[in-house]
Protein backbone atom coordinates (compact mmCIF):
# COMPACT_ATOMS: atom_id res chain seq x y z
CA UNK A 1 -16.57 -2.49 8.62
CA UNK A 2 -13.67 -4.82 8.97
CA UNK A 3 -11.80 -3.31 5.70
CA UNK A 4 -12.80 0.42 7.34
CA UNK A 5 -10.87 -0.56 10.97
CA UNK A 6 -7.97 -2.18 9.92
CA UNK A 7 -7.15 0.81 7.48
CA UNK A 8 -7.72 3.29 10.12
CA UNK A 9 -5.69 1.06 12.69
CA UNK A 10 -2.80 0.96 9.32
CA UNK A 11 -2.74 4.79 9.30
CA UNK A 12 -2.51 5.53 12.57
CA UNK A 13 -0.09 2.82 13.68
CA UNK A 14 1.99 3.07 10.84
CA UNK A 15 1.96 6.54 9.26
CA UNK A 16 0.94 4.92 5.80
CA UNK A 17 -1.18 5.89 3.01
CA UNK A 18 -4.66 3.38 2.92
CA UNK A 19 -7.29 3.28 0.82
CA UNK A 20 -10.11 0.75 -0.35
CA UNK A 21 -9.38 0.23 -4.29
CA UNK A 22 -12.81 -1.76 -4.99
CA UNK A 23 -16.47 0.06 -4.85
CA UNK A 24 -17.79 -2.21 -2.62
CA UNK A 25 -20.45 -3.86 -4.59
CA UNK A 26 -19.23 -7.06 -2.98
CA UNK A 27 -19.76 -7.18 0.56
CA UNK A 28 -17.39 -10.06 1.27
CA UNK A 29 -14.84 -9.22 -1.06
CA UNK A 30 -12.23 -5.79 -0.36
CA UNK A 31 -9.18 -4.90 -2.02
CA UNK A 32 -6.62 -2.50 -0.20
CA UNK A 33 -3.83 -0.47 -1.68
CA UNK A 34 -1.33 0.63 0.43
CA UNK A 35 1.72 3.57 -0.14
CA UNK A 36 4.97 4.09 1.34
CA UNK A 37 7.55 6.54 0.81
CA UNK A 38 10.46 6.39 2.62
CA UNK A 39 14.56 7.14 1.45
CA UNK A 40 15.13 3.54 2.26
CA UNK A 41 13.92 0.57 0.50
CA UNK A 42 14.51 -1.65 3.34
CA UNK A 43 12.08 0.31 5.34
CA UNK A 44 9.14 0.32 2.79
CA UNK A 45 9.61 -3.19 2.64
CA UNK A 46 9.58 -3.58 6.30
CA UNK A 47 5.95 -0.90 6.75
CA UNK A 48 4.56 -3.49 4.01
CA UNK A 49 6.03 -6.46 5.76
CA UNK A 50 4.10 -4.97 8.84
CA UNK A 51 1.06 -4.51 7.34
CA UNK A 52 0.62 -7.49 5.62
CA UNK A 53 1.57 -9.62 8.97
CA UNK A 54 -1.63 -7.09 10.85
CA UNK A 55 -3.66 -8.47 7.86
CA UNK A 56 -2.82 -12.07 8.05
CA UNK A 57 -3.65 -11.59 11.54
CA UNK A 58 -7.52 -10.12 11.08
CA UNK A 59 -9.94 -12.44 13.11
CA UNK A 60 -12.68 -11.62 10.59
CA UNK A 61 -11.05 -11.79 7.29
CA UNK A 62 -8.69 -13.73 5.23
CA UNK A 63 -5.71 -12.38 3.36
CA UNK A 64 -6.33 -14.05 0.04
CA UNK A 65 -3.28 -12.23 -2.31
CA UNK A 66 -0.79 -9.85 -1.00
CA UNK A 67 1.63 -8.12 -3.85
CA UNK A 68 4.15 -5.26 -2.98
CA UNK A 69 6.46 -3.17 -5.49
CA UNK A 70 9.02 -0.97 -4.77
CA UNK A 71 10.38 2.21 -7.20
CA UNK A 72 13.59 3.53 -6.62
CA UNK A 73 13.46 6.63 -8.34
CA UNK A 74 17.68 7.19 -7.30
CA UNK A 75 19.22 9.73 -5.59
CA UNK A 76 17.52 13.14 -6.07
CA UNK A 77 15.21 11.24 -8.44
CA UNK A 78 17.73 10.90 -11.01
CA UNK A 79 16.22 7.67 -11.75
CA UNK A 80 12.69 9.07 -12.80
CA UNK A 81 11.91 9.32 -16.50
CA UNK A 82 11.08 13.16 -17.30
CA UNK A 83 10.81 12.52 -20.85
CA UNK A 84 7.60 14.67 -21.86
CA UNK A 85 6.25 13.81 -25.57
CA UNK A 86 5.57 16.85 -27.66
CA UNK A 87 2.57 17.47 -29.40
CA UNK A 88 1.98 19.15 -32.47
C-alpha cells in the first residue's frame, strides 16, 4: 500500500510516468521505475531529484538504492540510432 500511494502521489504531483517493476511476491521489498521526458536535461534531473527526495522522505519505507539515467537523443533526435538490421 505504501509503494501504491507514493506512486499515485508521484503522478499526480509531478506529471511523471510510475510504475512498480517487481511482482510483488515480496511484501517488504518494491522496486519503482520512474520516466521523464522533458527537452531539457536539467529538468529530468531535477523531476528525479524530486522524487527521490519524496522517497527518502516516506515514513514507512526506506530508500535502499536510487539510480537515474538520462538519454539525450539530440536535437530532433538526431542522436538516436535508426540503424535497422536486414534479414534475409
Amino acid at each position: 500500500m505504501v509503494i501504491k500511494s507514493f506512486k499515485d502521489r508521484v503522478k499526480a504531483r509531478m506529471g511523471i510516468s510510475a510504475a512498480e517493476l517487481d511482482d510483488g511476491s515480496k511484501l517488504q521489498v518494491a522496486r519503482l521505475g520512474v520516466s521523464v521526458v522533458s527537452n531539457d536535461a536539467a529538468v529530468c534531473h531535477d523531476l528525479m531529484d524530486s522524487v527521490r527526495s519524496m522517497a527518502s522522505n516516506l515514513p514507512n519505507a526506506i530508500l535502499a538504492d536510487y539510480r537515474s539515467q538520462v538519454f539525450s537523443f539530440g536535437k530532433g533526435g538526431s542522436g538516436l540510432d535508426l540503424k535497422l538490421s536486414e534479414e534475409g
